[in-house]
C-alpha atoms as a PDB file:
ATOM      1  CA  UNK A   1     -22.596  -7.719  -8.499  1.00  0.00           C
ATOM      2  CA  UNK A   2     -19.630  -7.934  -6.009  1.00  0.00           C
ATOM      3  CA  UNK A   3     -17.384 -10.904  -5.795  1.00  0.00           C
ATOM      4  CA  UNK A   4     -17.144 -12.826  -2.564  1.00  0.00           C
ATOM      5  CA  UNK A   5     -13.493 -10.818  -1.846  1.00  0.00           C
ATOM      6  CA  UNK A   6     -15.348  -7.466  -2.674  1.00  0.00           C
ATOM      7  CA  UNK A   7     -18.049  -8.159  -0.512  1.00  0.00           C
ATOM      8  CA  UNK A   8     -15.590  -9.192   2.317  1.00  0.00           C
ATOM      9  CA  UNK A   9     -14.634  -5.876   3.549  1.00  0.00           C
ATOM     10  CA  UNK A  10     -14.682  -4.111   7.025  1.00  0.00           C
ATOM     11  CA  UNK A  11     -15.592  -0.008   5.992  1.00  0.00           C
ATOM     12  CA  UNK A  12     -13.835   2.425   8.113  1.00  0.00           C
ATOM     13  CA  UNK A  13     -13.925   5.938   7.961  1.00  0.00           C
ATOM     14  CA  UNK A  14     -15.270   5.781   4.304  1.00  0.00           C
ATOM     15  CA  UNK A  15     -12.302   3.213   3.184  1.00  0.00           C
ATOM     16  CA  UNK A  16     -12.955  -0.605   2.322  1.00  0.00           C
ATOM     17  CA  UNK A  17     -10.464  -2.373   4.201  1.00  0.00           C
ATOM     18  CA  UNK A  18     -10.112  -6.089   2.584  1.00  0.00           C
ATOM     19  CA  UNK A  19     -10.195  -8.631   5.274  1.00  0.00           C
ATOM     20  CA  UNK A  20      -7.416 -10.594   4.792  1.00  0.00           C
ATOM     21  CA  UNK A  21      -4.235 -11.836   6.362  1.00  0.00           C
ATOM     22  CA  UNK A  22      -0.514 -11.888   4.740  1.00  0.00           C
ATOM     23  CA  UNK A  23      -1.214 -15.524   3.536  1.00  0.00           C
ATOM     24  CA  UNK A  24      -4.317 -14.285   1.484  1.00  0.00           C
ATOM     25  CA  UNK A  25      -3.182 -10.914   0.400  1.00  0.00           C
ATOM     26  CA  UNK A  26      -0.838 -13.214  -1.319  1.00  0.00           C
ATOM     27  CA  UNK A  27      -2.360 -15.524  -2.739  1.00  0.00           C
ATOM     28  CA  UNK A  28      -4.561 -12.793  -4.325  1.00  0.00           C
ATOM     29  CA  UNK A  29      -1.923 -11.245  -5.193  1.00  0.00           C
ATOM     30  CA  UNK A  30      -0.744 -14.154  -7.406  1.00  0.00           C
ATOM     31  CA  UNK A  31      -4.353 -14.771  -8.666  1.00  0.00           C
ATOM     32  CA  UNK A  32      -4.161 -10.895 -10.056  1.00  0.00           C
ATOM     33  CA  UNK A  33      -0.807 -12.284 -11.671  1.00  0.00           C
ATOM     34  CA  UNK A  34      -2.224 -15.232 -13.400  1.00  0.00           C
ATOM     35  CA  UNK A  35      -5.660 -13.564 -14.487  1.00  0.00           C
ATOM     36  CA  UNK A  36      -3.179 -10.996 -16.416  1.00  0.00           C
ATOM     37  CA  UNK A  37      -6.511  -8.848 -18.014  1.00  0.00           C
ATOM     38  CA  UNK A  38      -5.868  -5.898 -15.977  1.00  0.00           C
ATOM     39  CA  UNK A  39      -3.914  -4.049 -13.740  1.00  0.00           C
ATOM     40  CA  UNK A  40      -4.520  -4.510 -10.303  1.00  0.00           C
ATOM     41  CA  UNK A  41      -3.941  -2.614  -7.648  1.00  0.00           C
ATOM     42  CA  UNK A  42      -2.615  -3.173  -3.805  1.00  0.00           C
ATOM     43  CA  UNK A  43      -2.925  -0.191  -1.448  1.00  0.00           C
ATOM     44  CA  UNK A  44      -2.217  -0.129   2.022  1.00  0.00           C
ATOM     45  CA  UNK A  45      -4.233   2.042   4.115  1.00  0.00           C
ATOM     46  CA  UNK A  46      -2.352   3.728   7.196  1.00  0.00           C
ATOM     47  CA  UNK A  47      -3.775   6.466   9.471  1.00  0.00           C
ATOM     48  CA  UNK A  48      -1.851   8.869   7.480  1.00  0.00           C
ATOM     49  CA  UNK A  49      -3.169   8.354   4.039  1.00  0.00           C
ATOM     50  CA  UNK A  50      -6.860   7.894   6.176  1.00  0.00           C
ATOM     51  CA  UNK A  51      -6.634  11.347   6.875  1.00  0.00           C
ATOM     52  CA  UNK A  52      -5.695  12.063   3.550  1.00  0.00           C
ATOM     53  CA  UNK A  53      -8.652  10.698   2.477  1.00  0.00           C
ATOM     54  CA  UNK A  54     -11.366  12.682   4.587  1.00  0.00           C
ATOM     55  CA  UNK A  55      -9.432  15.616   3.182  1.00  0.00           C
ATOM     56  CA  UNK A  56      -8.992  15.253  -0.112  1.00  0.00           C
ATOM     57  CA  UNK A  57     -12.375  13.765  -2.237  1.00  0.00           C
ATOM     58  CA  UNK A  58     -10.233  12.861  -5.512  1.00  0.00           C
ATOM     59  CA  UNK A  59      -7.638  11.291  -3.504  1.00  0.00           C
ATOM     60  CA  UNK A  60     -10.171   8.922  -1.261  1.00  0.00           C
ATOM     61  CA  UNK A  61     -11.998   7.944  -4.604  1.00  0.00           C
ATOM     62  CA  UNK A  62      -8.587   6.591  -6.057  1.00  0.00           C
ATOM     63  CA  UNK A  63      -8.227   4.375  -2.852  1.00  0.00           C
ATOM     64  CA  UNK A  64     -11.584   2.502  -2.679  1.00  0.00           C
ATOM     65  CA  UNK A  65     -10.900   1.576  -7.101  1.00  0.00           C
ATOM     66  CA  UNK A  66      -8.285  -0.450  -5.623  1.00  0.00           C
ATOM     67  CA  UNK A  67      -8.682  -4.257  -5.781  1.00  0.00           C
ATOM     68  CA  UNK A  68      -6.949  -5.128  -2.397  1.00  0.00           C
ATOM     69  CA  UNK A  69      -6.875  -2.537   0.282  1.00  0.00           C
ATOM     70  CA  UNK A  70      -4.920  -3.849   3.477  1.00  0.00           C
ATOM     71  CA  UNK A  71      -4.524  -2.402   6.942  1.00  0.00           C
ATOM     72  CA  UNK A  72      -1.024  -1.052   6.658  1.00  0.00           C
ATOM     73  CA  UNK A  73      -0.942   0.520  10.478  1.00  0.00           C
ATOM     74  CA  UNK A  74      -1.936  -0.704  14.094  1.00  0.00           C
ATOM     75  CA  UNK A  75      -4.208   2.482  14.522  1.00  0.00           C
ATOM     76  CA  UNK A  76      -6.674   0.928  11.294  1.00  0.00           C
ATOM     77  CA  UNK A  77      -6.444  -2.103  13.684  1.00  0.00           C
ATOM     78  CA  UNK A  78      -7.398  -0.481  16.727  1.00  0.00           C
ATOM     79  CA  UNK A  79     -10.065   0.993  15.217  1.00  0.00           C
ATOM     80  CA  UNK A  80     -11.757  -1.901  13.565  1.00  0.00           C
ATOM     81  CA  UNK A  81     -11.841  -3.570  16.626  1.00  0.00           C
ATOM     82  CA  UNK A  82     -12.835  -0.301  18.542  1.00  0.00           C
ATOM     83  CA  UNK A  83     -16.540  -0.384  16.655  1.00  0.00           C
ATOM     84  CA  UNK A  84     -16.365  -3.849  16.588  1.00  0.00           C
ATOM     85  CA  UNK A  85     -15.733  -5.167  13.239  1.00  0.00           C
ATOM     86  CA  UNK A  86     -12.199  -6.691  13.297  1.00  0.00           C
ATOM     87  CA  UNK A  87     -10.120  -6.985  11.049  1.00  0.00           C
ATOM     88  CA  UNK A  88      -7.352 -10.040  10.793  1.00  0.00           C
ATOM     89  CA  UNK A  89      -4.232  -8.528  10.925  1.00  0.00           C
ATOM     90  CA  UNK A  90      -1.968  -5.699  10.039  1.00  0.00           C
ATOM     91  CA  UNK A  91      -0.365  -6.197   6.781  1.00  0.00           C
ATOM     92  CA  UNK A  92       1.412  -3.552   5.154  1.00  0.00           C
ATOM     93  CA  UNK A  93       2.439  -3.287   1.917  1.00  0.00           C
ATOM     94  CA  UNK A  94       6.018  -3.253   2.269  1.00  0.00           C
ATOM     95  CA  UNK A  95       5.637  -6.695   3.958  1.00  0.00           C
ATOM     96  CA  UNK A  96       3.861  -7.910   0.828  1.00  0.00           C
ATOM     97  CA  UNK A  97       6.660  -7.048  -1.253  1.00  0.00           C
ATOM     98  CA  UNK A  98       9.063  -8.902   0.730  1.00  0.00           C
ATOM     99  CA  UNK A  99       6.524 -12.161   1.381  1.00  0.00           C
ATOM    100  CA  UNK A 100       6.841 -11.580  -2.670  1.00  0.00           C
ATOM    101  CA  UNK A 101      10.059 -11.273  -3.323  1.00  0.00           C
ATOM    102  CA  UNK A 102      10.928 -15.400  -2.801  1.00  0.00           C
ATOM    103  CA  UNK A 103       7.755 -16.284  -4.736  1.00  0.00           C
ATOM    104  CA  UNK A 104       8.431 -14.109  -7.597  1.00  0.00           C
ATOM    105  CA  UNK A 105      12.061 -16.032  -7.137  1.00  0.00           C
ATOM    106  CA  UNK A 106      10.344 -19.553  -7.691  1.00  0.00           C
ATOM    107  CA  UNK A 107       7.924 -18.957  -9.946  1.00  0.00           C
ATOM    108  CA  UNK A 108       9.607 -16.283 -12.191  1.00  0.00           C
ATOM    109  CA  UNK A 109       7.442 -13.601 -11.824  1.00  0.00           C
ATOM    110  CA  UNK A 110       9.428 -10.124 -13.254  1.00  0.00           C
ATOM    111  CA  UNK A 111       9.496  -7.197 -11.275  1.00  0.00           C
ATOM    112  CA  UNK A 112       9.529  -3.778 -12.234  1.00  0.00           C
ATOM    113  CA  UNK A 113      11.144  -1.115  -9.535  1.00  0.00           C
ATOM    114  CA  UNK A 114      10.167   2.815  -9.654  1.00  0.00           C
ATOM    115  CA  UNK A 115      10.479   5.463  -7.018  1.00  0.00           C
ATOM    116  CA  UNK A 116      13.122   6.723  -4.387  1.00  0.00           C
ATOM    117  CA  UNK A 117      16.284   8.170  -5.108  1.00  0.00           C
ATOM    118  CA  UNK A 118      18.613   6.207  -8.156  1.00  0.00           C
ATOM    119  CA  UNK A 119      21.165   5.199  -5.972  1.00  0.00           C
ATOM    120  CA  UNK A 120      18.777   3.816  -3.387  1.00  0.00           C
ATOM    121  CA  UNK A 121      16.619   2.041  -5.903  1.00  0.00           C
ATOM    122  CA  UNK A 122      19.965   0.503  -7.229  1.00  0.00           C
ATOM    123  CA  UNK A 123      21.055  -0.803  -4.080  1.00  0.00           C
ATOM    124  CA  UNK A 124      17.976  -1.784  -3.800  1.00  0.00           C
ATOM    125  CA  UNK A 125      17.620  -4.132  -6.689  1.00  0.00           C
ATOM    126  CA  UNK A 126      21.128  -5.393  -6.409  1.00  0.00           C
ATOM    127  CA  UNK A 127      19.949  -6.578  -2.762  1.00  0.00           C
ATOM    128  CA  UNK A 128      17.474  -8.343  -3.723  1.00  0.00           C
ATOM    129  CA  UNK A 129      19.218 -10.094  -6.893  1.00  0.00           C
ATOM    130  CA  UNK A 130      21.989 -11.121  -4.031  1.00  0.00           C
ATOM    131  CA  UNK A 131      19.304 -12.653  -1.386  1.00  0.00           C
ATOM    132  CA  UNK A 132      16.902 -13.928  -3.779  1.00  0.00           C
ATOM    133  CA  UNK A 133      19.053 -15.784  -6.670  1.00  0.00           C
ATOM    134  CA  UNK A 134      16.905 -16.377 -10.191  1.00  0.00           C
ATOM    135  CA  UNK A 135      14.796 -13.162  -9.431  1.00  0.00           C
ATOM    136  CA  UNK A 136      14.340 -11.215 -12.335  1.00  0.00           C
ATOM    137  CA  UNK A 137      14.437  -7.257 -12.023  1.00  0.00           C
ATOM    138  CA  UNK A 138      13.827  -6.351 -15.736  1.00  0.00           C
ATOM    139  CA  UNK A 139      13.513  -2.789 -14.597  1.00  0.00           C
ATOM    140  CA  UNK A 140      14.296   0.056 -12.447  1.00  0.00           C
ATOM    141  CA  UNK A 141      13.678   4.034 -12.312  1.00  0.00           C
ATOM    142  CA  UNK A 142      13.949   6.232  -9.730  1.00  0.00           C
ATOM    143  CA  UNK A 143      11.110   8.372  -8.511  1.00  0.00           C
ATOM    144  CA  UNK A 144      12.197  12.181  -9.834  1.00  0.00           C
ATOM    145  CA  UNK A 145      10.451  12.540 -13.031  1.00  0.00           C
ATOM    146  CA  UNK A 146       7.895  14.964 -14.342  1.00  0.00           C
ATOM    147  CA  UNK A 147       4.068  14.197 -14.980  1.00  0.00           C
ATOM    148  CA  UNK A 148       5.089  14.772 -18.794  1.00  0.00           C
ATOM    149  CA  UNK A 149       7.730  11.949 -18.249  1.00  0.00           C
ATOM    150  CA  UNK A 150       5.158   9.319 -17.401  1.00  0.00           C
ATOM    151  CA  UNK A 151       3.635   8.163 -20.459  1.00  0.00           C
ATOM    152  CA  UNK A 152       7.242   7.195 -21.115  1.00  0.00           C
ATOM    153  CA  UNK A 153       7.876   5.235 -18.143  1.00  0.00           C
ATOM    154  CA  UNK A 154       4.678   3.347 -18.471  1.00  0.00           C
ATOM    155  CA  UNK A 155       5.967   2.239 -21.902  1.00  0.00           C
ATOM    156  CA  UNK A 156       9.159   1.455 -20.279  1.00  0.00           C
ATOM    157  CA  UNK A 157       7.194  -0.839 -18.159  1.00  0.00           C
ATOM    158  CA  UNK A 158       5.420  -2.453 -20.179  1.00  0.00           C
ATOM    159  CA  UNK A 159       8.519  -2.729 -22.931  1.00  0.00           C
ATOM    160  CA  UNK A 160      10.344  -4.789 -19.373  1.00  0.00           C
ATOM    161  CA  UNK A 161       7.792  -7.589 -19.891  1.00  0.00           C
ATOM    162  CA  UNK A 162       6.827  -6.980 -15.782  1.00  0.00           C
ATOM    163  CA  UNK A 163       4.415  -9.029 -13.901  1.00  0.00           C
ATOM    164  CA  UNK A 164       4.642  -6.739 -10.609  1.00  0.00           C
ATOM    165  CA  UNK A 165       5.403  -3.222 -10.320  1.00  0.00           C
ATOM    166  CA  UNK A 166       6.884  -1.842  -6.766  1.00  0.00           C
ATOM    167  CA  UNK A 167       6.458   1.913  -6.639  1.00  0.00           C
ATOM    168  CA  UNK A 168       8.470   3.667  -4.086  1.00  0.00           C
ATOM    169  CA  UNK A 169       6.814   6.797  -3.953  1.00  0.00           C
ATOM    170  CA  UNK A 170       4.734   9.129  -1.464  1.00  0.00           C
ATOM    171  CA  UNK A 171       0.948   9.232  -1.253  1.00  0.00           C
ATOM    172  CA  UNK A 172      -1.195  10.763  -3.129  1.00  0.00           C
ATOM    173  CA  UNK A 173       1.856  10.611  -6.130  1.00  0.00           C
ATOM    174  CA  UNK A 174       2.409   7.270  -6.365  1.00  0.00           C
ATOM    175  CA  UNK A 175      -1.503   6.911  -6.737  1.00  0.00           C
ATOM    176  CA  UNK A 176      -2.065   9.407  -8.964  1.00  0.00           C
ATOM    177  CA  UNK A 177       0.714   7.976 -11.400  1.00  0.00           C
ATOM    178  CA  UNK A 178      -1.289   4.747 -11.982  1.00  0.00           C
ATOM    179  CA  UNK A 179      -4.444   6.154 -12.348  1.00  0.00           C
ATOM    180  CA  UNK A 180      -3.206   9.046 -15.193  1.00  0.00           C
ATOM    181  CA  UNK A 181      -1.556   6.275 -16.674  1.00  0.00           C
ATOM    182  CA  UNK A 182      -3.754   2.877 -15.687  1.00  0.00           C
ATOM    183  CA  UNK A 183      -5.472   2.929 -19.788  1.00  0.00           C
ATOM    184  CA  UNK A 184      -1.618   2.536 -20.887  1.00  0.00           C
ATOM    185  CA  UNK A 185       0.292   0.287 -18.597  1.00  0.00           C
ATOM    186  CA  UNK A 186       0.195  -3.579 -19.229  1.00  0.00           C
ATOM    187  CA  UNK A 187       1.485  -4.523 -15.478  1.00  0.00           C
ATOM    188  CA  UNK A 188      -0.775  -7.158 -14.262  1.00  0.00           C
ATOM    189  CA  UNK A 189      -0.238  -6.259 -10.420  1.00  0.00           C
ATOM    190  CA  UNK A 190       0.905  -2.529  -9.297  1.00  0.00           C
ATOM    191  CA  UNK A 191       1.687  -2.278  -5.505  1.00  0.00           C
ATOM    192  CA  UNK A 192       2.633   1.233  -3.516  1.00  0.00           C
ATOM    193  CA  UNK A 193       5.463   0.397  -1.133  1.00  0.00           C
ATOM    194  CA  UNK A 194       6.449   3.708   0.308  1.00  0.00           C
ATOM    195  CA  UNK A 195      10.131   4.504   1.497  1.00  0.00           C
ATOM    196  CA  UNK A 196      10.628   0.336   1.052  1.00  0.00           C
ATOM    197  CA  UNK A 197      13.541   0.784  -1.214  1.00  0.00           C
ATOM    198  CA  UNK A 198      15.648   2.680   1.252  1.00  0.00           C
ATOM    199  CA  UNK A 199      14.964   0.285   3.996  1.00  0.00           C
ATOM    200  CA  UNK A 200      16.076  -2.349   1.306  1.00  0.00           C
ATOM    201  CA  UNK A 201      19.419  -0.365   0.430  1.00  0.00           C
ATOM    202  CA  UNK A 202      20.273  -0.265   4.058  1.00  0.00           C
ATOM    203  CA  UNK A 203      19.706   3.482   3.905  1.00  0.00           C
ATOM    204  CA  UNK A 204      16.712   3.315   6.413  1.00  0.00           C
ATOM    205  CA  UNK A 205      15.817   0.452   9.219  1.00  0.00           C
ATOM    206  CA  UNK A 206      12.454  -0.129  10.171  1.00  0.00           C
ATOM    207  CA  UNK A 207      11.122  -0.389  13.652  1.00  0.00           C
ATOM    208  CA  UNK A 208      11.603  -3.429  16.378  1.00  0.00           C
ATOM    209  CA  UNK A 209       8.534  -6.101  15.894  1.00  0.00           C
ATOM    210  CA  UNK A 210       7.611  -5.103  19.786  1.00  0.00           C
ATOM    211  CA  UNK A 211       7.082  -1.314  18.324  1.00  0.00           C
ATOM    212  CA  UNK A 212       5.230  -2.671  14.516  1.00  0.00           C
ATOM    213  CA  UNK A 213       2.793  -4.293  16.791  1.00  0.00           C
ATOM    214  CA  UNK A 214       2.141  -1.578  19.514  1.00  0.00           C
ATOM    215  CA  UNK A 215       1.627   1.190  17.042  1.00  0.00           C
ATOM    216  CA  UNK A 216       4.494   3.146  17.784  1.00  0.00           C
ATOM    217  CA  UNK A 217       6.384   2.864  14.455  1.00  0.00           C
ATOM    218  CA  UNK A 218       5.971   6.091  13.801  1.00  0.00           C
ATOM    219  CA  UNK A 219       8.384   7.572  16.602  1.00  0.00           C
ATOM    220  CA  UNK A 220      11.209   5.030  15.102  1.00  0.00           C
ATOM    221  CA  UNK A 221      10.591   6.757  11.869  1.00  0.00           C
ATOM    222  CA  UNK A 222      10.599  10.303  13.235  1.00  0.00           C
ATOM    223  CA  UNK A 223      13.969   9.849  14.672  1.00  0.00           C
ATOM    224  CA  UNK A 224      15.280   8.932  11.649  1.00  0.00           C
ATOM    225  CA  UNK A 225      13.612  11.556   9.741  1.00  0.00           C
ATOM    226  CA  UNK A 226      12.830  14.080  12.039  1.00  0.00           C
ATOM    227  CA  UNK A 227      12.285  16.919   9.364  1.00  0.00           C
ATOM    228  CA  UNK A 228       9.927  14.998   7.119  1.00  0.00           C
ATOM    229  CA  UNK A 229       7.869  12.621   9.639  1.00  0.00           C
ATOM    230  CA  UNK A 230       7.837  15.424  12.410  1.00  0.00           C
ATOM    231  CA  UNK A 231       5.507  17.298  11.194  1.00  0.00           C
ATOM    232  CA  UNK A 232       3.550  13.781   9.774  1.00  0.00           C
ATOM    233  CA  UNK A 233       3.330  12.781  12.847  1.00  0.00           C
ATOM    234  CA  UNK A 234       1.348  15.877  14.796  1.00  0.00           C
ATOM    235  CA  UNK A 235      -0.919  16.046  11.713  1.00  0.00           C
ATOM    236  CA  UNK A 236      -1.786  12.419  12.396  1.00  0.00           C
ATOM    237  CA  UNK A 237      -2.864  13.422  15.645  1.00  0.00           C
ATOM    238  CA  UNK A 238      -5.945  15.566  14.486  1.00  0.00           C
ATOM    239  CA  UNK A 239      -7.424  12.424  13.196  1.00  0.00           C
ATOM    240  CA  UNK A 240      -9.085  11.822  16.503  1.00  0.00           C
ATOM    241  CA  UNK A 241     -11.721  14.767  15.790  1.00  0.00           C
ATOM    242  CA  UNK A 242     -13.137  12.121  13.016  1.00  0.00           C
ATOM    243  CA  UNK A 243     -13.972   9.590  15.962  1.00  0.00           C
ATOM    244  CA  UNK A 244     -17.177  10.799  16.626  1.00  0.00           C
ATOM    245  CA  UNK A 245     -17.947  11.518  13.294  1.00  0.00           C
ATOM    246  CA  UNK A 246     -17.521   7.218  12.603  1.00  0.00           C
ATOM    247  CA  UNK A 247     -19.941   6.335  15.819  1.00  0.00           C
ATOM    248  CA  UNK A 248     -22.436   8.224  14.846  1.00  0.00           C
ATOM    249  CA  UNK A 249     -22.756   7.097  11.399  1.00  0.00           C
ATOM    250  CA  UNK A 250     -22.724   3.421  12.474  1.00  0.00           C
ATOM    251  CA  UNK A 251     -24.701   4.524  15.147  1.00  0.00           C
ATOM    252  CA  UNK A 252     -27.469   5.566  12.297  1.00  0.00           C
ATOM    253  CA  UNK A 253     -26.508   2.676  10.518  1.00  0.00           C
ATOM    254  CA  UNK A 254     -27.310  -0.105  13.674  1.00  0.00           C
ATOM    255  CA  UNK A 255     -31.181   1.910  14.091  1.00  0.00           C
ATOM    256  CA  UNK A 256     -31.700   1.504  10.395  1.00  0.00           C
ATOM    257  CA  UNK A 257     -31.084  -1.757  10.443  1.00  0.00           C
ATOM    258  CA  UNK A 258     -33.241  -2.393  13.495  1.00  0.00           C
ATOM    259  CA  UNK A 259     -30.378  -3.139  15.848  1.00  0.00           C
ATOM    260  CA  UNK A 260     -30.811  -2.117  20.090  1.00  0.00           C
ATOM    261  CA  UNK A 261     -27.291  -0.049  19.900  1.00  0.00           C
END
C-alpha cells in the first residue's frame, strides 16, 4: 500500500513528481535521517534528465525508485500547471543541499561529499566548514573514479560514519552509482546535486533569481559553459514533440474515468 507522501504525487511524462515545497522536502529529508533503515534517495527532475527518461527505459526506472522526486526546473512547473495538476514550487536539489547545510550545522548531521573535480570539491568543503561553523564533513572524493573503484568508495562512506551523501556528478552516473552500489552503502539519505560543488568553490555562479524563476537558467549556464551546455540546451528543445504524446494519454485517462474533457 502507498504511504500518504507516495500517494501525493503529480505524474508527468511517466515521472512521479512529489508535491512538496522546500519546507517539506526538508523535513522529509530529516525524517529519512532519523528513520536510518535505508538509504533514501532525493532526485530532482529537470527537463533535461525528463528527456533522458523517455529515452532511456533503465534510466527512467531508476528515477521513479526514488523516495523524493522534486521539480528541479521551471519547464516541470510549467507543465504541471499546463494539464492542470500543479505542483507547489520549484525546488531543486542543489537548493536542498544548501537549506541543509545550517541544519546539518545544528543538529550534527555528517556529510559525505563525492563528485566534481578534487580541487573543486576541496574548496568546496572548506567553504562550507568556514560559513557553517560545527559542520562536520567526515568525507570527500572527487568524481573521476572507475566503476571497479566503487565498491571501495561506498565502504569509504560508510567507514565516514555519514548521515547525508552530496554527489556531484552528471545524470545518469551519479544514479547509476547508488543503485550498483545501494545493497552496500549504509548512508541514510543520498542526494544528486549536479555541478553544486563548483558553484560552492566559486568556480561557477548560478543564475539571477529573476532568470531561476522565468526558466531561463539555462542560457546563464550556457555562457559559462558554452561547449558542454550548448549542445544540452538544443537537445532540450526536442522535448516539445512529447507534448502531444502527454494530452493524449490524460486525455484517455479523463474518458476512462468518466470525465467531459
Amino acid at each position: 500500500m502507498a504511504t500518504p507522501e507516495a500517494a501525493d504525487r503529480v505524474y508527468l511524462f511517466g515521472c512521479p513528481f512529489d508535491r512538496v515545497d522546500m519546507a517539506e522536502a526538508i523535513r522529509r529529508v530529516e525524517g529519512y535521517i532519523a528513520k536510518r533503515d535505508r538509504v533514501y534517495q532525493s532526485c530532482g527532475v529537470n527537463l533535461d534528465q525528463l528527456l533522458k527518461m523517455q529515452r532511456e527505459p533503465e534510466f527512467a526506472r531508476i528515477v521513479r525508485s526514488c523516495d523524493l522526486i522534486t521539480a528541479d526546473g521551471t519547464p516541470v512547473i510549467w507543465f504541471s500547471k499546463m494539464f492542470g495538476d500543479p505542483l507547489p514550487e520549484r525546488v531543486p536539489s542543489v537548493d536542498i543541499m544548501f537549506e541543509m547545510l545550517p541544519v546539518a550545522a545544528q543538529k550534527g548531521y555528517k556529510i559525505f561529499m563525492l563528485g566534481a573535480k578534487e580541487e573543486s570539491v576541496q574548496a568546496a568543503a572548506a567553504n562550507f566548514e568556514k560559513e557553517h561553523p560545527g559542520i562536520q564533513i567526515v568525507g570527500r572524493r572527487n568524481g573521476y573514479f572507475k566503476e571497479e573503484d566503487e565498491h571501495e568508495i561506498a565502504l569509504q562512506i560508510n567507514e565516514s560514519g555519514a548521515d547525508m551523501l552530496f554527489i556531484a556528478i552528471s545524470s545518469p552516473k551519479k544514479e547509476l552509482f547508488v543503485e550498483r552500489n545501494r545493497a552496500t552503502l549504509k548512508v541514510p539519505f543520498v542526494l544528486g546535486v549536479g555541478g553544486a560543488f563548483d558553484i560552492a568553490a566559486g568556480l561557477t555562479t548560478r543564475a539571477p533569481k529573476w532568470m531561476q524563476k522565468s526558466g531561463v537558467e539555462i542560457t546563464w549556464r550556457v555562457i559559462q559553459e558554452p561547449q558542454r551546455m550548448g549542445p544540452r540546451f538544443l537537445d532540450d528543445l526536442t522535448f516539445v514533440k512529447y507534448l502531444p504524446r502527454e494530452y493524449r494519454l490524460r486525455r484517455r485517462t479523463r474518458l476512462a474515468r468518466g470525465v467531459v474533457p
